[in-house]
Protein backbone atom coordinates (compact mmCIF):
# COMPACT_ATOMS: atom_id res chain seq x y z
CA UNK A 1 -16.75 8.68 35.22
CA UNK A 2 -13.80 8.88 32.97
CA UNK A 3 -11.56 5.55 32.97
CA UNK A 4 -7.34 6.00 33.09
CA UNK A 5 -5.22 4.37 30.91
CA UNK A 6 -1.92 3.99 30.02
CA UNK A 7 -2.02 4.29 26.30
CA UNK A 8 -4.91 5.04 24.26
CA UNK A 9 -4.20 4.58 20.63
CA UNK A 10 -6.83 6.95 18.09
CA UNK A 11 -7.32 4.13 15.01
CA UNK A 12 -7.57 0.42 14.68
CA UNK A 13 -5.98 0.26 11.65
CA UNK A 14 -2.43 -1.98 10.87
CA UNK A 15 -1.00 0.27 12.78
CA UNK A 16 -3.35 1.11 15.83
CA UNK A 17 -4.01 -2.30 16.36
CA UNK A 18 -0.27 -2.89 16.53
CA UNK A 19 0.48 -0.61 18.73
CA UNK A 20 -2.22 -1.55 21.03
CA UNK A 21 -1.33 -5.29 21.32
CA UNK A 22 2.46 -4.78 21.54
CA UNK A 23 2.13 -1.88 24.40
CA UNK A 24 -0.20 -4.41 25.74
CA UNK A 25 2.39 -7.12 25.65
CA UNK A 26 4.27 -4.46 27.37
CA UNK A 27 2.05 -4.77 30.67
CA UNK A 28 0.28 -1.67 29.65
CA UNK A 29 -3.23 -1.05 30.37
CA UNK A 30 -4.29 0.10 26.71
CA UNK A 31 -7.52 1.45 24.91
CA UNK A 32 -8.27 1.42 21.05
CA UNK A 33 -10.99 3.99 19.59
CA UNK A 34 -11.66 3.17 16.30
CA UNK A 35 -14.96 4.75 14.63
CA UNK A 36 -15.63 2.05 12.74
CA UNK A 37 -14.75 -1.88 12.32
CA UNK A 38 -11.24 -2.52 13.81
CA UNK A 39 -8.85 -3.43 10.16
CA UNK A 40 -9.09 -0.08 8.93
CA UNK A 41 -8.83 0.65 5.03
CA UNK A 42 -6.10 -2.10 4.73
CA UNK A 43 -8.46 -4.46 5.43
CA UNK A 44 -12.23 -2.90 4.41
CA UNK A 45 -11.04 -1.12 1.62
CA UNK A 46 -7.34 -1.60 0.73
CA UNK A 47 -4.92 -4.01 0.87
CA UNK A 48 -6.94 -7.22 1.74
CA UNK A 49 -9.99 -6.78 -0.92
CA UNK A 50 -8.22 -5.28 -3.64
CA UNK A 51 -5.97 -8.31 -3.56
CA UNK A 52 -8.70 -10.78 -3.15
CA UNK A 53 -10.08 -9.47 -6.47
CA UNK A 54 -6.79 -9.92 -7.98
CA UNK A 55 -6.29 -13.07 -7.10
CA UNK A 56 -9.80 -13.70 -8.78
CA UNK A 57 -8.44 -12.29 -12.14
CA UNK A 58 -5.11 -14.32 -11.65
CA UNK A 59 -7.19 -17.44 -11.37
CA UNK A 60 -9.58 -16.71 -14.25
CA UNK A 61 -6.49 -15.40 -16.56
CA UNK A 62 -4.89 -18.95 -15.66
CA UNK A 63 -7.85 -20.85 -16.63
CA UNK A 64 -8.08 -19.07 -20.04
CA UNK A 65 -4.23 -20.23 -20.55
CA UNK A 66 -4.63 -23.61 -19.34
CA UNK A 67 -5.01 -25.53 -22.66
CA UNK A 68 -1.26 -25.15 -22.70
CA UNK A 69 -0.22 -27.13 -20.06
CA UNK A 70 -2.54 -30.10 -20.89
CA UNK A 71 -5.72 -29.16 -19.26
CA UNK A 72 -8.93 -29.37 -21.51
CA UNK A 73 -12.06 -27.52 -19.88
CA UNK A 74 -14.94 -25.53 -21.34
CA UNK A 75 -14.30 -21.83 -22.11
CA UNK A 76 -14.59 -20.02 -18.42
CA UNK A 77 -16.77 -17.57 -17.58
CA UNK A 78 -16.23 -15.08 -14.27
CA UNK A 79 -19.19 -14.42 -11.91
CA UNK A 80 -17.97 -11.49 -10.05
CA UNK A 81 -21.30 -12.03 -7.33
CA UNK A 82 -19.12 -14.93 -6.21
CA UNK A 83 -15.85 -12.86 -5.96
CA UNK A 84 -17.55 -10.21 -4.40
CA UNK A 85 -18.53 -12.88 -1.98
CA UNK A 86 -15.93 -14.15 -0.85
CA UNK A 87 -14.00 -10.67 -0.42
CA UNK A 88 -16.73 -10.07 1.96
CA UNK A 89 -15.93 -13.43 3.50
CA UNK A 90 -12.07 -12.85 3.84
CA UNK A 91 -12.50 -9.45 5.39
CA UNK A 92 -14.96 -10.92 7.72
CA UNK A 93 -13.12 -13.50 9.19
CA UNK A 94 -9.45 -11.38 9.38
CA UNK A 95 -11.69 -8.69 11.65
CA UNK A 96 -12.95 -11.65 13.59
CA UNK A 97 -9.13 -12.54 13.54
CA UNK A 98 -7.44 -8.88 14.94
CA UNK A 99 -10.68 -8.95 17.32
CA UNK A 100 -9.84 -11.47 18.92
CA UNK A 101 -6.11 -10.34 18.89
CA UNK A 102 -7.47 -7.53 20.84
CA UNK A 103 -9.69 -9.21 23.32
CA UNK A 104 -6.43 -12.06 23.99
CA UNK A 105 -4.34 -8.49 24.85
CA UNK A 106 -7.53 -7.38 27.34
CA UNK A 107 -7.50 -3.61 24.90
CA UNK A 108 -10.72 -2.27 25.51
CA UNK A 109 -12.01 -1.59 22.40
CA UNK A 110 -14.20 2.03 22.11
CA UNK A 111 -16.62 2.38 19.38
CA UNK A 112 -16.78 6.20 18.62
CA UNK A 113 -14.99 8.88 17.04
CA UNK A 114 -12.27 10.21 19.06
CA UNK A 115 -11.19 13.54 20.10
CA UNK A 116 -8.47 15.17 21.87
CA UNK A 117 -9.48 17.62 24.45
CA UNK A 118 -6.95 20.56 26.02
CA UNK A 119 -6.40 20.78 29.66
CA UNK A 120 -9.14 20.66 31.99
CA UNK A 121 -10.49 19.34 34.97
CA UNK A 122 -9.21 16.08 34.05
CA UNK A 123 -5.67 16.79 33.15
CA UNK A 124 -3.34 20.15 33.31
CA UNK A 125 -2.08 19.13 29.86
CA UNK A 126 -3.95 17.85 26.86
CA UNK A 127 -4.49 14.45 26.33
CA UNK A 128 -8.12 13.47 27.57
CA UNK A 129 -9.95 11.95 25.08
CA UNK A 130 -13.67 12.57 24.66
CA UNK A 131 -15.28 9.59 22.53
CA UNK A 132 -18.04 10.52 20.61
CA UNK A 133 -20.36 7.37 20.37
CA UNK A 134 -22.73 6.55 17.45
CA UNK A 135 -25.78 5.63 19.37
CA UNK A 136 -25.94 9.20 20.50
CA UNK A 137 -25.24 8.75 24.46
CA UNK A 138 -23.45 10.67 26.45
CA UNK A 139 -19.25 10.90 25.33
CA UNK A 140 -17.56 8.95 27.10
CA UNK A 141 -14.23 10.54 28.71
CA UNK A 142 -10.83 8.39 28.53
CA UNK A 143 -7.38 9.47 30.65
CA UNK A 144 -4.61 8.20 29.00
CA UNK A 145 -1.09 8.93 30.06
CA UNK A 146 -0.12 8.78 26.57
CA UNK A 147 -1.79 8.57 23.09
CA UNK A 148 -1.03 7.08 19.36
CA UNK A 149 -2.53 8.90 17.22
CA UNK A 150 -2.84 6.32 13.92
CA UNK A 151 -6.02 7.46 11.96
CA UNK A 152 -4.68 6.41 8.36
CA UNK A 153 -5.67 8.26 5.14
CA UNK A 154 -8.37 8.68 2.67
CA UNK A 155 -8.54 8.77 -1.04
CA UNK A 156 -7.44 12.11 -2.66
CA UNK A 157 -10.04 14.50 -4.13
CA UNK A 158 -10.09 16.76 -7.00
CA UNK A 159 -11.24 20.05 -6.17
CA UNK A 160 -13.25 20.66 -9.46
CA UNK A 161 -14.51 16.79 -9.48
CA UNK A 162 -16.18 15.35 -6.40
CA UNK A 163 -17.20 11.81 -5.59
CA UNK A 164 -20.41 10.92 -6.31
CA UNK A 165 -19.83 7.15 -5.40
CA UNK A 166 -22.03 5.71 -8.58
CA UNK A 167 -19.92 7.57 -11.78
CA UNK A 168 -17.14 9.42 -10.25
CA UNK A 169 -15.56 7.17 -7.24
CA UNK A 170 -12.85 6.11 -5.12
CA UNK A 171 -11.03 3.25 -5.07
CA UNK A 172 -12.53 3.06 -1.62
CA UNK A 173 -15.90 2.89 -3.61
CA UNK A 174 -14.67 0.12 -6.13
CA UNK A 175 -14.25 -1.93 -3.31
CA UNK A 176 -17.94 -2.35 -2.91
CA UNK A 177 -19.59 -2.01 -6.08
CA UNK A 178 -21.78 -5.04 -6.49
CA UNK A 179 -21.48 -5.37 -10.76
CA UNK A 180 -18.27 -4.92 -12.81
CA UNK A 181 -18.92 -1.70 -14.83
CA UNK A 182 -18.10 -1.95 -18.38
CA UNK A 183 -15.31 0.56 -19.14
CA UNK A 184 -13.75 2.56 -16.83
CA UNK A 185 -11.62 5.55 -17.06
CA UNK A 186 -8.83 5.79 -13.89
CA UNK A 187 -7.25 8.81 -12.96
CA UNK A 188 -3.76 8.09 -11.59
CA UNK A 189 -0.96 5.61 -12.78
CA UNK A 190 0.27 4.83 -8.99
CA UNK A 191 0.55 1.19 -7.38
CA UNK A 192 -3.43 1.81 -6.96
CA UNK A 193 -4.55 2.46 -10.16
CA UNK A 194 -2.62 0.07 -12.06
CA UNK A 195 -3.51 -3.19 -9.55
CA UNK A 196 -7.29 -1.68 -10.76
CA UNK A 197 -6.63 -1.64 -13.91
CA UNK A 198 -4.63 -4.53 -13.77
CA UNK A 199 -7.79 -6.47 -11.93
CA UNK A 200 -10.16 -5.16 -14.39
CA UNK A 201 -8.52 -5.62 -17.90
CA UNK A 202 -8.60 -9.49 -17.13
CA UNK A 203 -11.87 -9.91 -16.11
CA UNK A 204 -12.99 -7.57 -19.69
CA UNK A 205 -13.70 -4.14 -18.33
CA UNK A 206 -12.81 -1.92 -20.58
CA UNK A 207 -9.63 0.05 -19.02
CA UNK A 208 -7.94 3.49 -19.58
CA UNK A 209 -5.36 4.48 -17.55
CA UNK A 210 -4.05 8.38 -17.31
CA UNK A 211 -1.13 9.70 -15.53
CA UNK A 212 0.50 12.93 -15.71
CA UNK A 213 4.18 12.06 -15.15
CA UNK A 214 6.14 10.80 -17.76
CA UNK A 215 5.18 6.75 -17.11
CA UNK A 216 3.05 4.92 -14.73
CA UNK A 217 4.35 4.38 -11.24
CA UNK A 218 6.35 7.06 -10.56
CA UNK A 219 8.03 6.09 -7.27
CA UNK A 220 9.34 3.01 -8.69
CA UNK A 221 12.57 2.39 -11.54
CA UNK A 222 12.08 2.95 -14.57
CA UNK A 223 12.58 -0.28 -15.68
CA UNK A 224 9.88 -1.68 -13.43
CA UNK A 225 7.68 1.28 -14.85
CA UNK A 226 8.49 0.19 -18.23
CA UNK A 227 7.65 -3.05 -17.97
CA UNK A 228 4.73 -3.10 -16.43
CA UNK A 229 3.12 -0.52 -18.62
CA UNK A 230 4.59 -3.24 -21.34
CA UNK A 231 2.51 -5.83 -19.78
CA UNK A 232 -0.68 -3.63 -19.52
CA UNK A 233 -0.85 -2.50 -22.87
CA UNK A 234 -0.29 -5.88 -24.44
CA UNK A 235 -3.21 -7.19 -22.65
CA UNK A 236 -5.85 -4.45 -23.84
CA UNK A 237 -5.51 -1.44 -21.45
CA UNK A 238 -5.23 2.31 -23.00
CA UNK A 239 -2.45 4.22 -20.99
CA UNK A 240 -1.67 7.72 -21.65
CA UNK A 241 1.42 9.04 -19.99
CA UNK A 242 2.39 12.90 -19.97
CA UNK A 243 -1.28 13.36 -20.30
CA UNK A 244 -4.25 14.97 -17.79
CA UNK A 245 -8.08 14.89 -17.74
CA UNK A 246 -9.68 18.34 -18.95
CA UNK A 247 -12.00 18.69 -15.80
CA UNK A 248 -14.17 21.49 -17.57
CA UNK A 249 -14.54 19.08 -20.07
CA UNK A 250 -16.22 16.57 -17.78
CA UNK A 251 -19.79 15.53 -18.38
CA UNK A 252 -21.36 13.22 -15.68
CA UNK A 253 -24.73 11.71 -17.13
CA UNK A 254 -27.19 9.01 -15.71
CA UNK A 255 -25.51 6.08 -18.11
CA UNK A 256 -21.91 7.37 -17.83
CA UNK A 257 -18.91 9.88 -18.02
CA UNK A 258 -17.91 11.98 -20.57
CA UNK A 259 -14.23 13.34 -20.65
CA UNK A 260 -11.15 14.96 -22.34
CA UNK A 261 -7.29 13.32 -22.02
CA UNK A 262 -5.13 16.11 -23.19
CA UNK A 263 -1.76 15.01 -24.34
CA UNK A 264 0.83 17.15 -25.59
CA UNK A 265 -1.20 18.52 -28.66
CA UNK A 266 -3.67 15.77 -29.06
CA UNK A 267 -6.71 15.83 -26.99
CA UNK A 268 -8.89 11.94 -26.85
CA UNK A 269 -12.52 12.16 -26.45
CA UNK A 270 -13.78 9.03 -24.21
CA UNK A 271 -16.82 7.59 -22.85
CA UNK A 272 -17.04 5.24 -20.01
CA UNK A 273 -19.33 4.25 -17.39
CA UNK A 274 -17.38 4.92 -14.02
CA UNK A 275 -14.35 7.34 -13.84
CA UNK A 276 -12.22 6.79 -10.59
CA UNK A 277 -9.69 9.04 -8.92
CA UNK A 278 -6.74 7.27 -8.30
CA UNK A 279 -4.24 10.44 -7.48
CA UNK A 280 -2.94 9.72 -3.81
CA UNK A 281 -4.15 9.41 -0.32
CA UNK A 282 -4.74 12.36 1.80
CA UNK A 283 -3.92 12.19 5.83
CA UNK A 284 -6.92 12.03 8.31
CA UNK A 285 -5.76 14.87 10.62
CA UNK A 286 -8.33 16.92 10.72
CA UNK A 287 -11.77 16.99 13.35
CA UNK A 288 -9.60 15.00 15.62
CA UNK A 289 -8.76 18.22 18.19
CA UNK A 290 -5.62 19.16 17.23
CA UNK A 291 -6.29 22.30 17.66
CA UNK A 292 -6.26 21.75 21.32
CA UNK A 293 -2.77 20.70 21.44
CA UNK A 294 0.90 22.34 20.34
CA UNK A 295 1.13 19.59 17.64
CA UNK A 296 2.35 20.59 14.26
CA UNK A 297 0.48 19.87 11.18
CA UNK A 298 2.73 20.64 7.86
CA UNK A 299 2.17 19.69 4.31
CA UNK A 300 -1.25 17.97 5.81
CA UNK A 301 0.51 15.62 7.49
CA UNK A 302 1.89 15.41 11.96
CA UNK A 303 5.04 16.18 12.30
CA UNK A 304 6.93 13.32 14.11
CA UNK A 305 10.32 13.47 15.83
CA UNK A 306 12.91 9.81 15.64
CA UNK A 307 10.56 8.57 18.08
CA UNK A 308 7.54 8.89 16.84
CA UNK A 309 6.70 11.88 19.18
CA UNK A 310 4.52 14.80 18.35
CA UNK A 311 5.64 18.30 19.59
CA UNK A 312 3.31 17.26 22.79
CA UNK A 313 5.36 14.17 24.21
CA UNK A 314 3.15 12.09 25.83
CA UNK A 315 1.28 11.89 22.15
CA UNK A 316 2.52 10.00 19.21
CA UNK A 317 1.37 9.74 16.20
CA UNK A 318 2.20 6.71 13.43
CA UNK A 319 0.88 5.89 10.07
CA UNK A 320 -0.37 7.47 7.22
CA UNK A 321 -1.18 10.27 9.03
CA UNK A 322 2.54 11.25 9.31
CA UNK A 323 5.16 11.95 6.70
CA UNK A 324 6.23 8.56 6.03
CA UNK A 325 5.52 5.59 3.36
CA UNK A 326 1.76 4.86 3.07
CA UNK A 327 2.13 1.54 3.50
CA UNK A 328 0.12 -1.01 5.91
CA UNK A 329 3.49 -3.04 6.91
CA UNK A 330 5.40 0.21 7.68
CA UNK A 331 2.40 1.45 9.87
CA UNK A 332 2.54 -1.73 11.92
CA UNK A 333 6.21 -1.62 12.72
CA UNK A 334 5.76 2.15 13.44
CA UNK A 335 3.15 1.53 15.82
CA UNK A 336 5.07 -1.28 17.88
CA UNK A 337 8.31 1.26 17.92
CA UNK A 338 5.81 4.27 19.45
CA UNK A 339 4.62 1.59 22.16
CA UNK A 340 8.61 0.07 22.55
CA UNK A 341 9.39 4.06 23.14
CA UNK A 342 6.58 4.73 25.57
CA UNK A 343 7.94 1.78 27.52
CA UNK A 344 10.96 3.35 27.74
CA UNK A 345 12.59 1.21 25.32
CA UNK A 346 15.50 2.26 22.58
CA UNK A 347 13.93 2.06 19.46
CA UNK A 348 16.08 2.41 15.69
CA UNK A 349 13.32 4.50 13.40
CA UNK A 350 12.26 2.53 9.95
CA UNK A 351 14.54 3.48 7.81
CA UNK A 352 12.66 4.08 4.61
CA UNK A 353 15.13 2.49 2.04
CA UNK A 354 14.80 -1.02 4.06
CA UNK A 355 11.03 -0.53 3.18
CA UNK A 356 9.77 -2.97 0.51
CA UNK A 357 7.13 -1.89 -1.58
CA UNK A 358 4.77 -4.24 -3.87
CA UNK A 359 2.64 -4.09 -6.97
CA UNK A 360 -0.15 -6.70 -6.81
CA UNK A 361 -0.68 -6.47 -10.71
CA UNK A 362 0.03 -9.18 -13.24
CA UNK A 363 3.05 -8.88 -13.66
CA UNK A 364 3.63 -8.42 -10.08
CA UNK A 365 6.44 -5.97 -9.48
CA UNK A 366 8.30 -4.95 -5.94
CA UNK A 367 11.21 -3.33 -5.28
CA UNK A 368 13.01 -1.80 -2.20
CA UNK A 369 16.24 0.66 -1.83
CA UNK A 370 17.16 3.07 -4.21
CA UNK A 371 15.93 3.41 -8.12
CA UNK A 372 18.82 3.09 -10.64
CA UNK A 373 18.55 6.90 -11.25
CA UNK A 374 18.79 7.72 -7.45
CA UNK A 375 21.17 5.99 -7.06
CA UNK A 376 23.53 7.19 -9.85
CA UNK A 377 22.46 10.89 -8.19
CA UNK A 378 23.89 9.63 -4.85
CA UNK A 379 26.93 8.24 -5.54
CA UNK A 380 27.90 10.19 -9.09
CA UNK A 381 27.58 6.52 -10.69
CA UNK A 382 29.93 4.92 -8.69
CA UNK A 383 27.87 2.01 -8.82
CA UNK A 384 27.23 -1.63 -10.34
CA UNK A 385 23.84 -3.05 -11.74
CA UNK A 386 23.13 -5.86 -12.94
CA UNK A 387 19.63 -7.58 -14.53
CA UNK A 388 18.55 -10.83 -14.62
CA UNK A 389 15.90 -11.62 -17.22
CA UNK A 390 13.65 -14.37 -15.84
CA UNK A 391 13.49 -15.91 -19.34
CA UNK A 392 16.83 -17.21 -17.87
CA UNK A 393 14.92 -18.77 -15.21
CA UNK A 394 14.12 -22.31 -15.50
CA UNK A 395 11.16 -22.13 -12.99
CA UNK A 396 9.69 -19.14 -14.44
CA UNK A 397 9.21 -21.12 -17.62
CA UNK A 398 8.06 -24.14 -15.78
CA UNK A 399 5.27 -21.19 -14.50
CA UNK A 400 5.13 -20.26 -18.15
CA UNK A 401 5.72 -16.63 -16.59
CA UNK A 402 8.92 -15.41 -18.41
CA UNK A 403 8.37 -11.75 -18.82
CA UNK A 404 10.02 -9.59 -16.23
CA UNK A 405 13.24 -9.43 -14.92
CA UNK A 406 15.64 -8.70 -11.21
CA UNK A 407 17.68 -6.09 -11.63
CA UNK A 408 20.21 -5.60 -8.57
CA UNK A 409 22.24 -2.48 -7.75
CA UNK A 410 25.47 -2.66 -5.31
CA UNK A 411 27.52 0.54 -4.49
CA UNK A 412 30.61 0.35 -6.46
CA UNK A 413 33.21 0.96 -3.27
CA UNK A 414 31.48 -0.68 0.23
CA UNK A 415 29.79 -3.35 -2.11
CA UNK A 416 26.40 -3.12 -0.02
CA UNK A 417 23.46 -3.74 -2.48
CA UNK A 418 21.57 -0.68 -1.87
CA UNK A 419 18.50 -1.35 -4.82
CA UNK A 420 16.54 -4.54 -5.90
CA UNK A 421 13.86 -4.18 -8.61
CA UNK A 422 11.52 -6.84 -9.67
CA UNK A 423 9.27 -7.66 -11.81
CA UNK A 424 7.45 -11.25 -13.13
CA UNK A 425 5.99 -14.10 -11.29
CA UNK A 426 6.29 -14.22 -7.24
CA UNK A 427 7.85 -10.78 -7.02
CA UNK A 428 6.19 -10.03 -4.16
CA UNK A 429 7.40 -12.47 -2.07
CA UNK A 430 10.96 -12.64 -3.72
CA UNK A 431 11.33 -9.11 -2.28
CA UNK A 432 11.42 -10.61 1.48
CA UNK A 433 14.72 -11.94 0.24
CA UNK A 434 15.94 -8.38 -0.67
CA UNK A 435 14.63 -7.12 2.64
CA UNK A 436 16.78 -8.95 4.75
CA UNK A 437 19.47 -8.73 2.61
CA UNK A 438 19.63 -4.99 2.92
CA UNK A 439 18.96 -4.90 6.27
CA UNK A 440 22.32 -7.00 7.12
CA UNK A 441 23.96 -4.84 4.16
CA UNK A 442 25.00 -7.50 2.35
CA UNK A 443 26.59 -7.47 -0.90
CA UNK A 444 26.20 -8.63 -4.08
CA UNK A 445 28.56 -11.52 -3.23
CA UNK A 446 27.25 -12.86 0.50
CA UNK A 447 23.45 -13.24 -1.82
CA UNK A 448 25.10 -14.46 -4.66
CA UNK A 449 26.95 -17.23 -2.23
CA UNK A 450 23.91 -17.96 -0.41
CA UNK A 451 22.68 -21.35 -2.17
CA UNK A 452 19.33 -20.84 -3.17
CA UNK A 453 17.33 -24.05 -4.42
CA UNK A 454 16.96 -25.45 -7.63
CA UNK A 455 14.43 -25.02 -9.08
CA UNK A 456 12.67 -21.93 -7.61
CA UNK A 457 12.51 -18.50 -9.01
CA UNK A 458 14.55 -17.20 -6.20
CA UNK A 459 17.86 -18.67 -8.16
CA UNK A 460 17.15 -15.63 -10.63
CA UNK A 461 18.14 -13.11 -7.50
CA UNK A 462 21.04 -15.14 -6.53
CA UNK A 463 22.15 -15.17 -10.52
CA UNK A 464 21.60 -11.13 -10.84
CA UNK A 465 23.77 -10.91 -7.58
CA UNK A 466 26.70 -12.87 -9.20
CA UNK A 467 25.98 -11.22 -12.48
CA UNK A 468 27.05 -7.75 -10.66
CA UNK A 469 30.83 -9.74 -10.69
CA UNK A 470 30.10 -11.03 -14.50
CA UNK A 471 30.08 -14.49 -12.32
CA UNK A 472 26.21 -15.70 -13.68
CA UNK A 473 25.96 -19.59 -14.87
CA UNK A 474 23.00 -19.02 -16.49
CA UNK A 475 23.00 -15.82 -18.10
């Protein structure tokens, strides 16, 4: 017999699992399918393991530098069985955490992979969801009055190179290799592949890095780009920018890969063990019944209205698997907006320049707003920047992290900071700071006024703010 619900939500991802506790919250009666553990990739394969494993590098690159601040120890040595382990641990207990979450918001929780079916006998419209369960027993048939559709993303493939999950994988695959290989060649200069490279270059993989635009981390300023690939070089990793892999050039063997970089005229030979594709993430919209519904699909991804709403109403879709930032933190707020909405709540749509986005490599970077060069575009340069080096920074030497800098940009005629760029030590918290500032459009002046404490690395934002007015102390 098929159950009714108000909201059934197709994902337990950051953003299903939102959405089901806060339409819960709401006094909704709500339903989560999720195929399979509840955390989606942010948790199993993303965001929560790939920083665990940087933190791991962090702590092993500080213990190698530690003779410097008085601390004598023997040489370290990193056992990545024990890092693995406790990634496995951390995941483990943040399920257990959103699980019970769930069970606190009484969501009944469906194992199974969901579909949407068109009208039947159940409903004149679509909407029913059949739930296709593992153990092979009969589907079981939910009746919501409204859906969220929030099934995330996958890694991108290439065409003419397919994942074999040993030499040519995923970053989804890195996750859960068991032994470090010993080189590595990554495909893609994104936030993804340079935290990998980032990760592996300090605990002595050997690391190239390829990207075909014209630097690494193309979504982000320059200078940020800059810098970073700065950082990465000096520390042992192989970047070519401008450059491509020759795929017919590619030679998968038992003991490794075998490929081409062509840049510009010069073409590098390389071997390495494990090649991974780091070129994007690709919307999980398809097998899911669309087909049975009026919803659009364009460019591979749902098309959304302001409110989250598919061309079908009563379904919503949030996430990755729209036309929005790929980000975990910008799924969750989506999915409690879609759930405000169904309640019949006004909602304001994230706007996506008062989305902060974060670089988990050493240096860390983050930045929010508008680039430099956007902003120059927008406003025909009618703007002001300033840029704090954080060797100006008394607490970034105490860290002994001076390399990096804040760089702040204010439109020139309302004054509203509409750009912060980081990079160095604590970035990506420092951009929290940024966040709200933005979000009350303040200026350069209100942050530059706000009296941050002495010592912290947060001064350096206040000082780039005052800087925009040539009113910096300490630079």
């Amino acid at each position: 017999m098929a159950e009714n619900y108000d909201v059934v939500v197709i994902g337990g991802g950051p953003g299903g699992y939102s959405a089901a506790i806060r339409a819960a919250q709401l006094g909704m009666k709500v339903a989560l399918v999720e195929k399979e553990a509840v955390g989606g990739t942010c948790l199993h394969r993303g965001c929560m393991p790939t920083k665990t494993y940087l933190e791991s590098a962090t702590r092993l690159r500080q213990a190698r530098e530690q003779a410097e601040y008085g601390i004598i120890t023997d040489t370290p040595t990193f056992q990545f069985e024990a890092a693995f382990t406790r990634k496995n641990r951390i995941v483990a207990e943040l399920q257990a955490g959103i699980e019970s979450l769930l069970k606190k918001g009484k969501i009944s929780v469906y194992s199974g992979y969901a579909r949407i079916l068109g009208p039947s006998i159940f409903s004149p419209m679509p909407g029913t969801i059949s739930v296709e369960q593992e153990n092979g027993e009969e589907n079981i048939m939910l009746l919501p009055q409204h859906i969220i559709v929030a099934t995330g993303s996958k890694p991108r493939k290439m065409e003419a190179l397919s994942f074999d999950g040993e030499r040519i994988v995923s970053s989804d695959h890195l996750v859960q290799m068991e032994q470090l290989p010993t080189s590595i060649l990554i495909v893609g200069g994104g936030v993804i592949g340079v935290e990998w490279a980032s990760m592996f270059i300090d605990v002595g993989v050997e690391v190239t890095l390829v990207e075909t635009a014209a630097h690494i981390l193309p979504q982000a300023d320059k200078d940020i780009a800059k810098e970073v690939e700065k950082q990465l070089r000096g520390r042992g990793v192989t970047v070519y920018t401008n450059a491509a892999l020759q795929l017919e050039t590619v030679d998968v063997q038992q003991h490794g890969v075998t490929a081409t970089i062509v840049q510009g005229e010069e073409k590098h030979v390389i071997d390495v063990e494990k090649a991974c594709l780091a070129i994007g993430r690709e919307a999980n919209v398809t097998d899911l019944g669309l087909q049975n519904t009026e919803i659009v699909v364009e460019h591979g991804y749902i098309r959304v209205n302001e409110h989250y709403q598919t061309k079908e109403a009563h379904i919503y879709a949030i996430g990755d698997c729209i036309a929005t930032p790929q980000l975990a933190h910008v799924a969750m707020r989506e999915g409690m907006l879609a759930a405000e909405h169904i309640a019949g709540q006004k909602i304001e749509p994230v706007n996506p320049l008062h989305v902060p986005a974060c670089i988990y490599s050493y240096p860390e970077a983050a930045y929010i707003g508008m680039t430099e060069a956007q902003a120059k575009e927008a406003y025909s340069q009618n703007i002001r920047v300033a840029k704090m080096p954080l060797s100006a920074v008394g607490k970034a030497r105490v860290h002994g992290e001076t390399a990096g800098f804040i760089k702040v940009i204010e439109h020139a005629e309302t004054n509203d900071i509409i750009g912060v760029h980081i990079v160095g030590t604590q970035a990506t918290e420092l951009i929290a700071h940024s966040s709200l500032a933005m979000t009350v459009n303040a200026s350069g002046e209100e942050v530059g006024l706000a009296i941050m404490a002495h010592p912290t690395v947060a001064e350096g934002l206040g000082e780039a703010a005052l800087l925009l007015d040539k009113r910096a102390i300490h630079f």
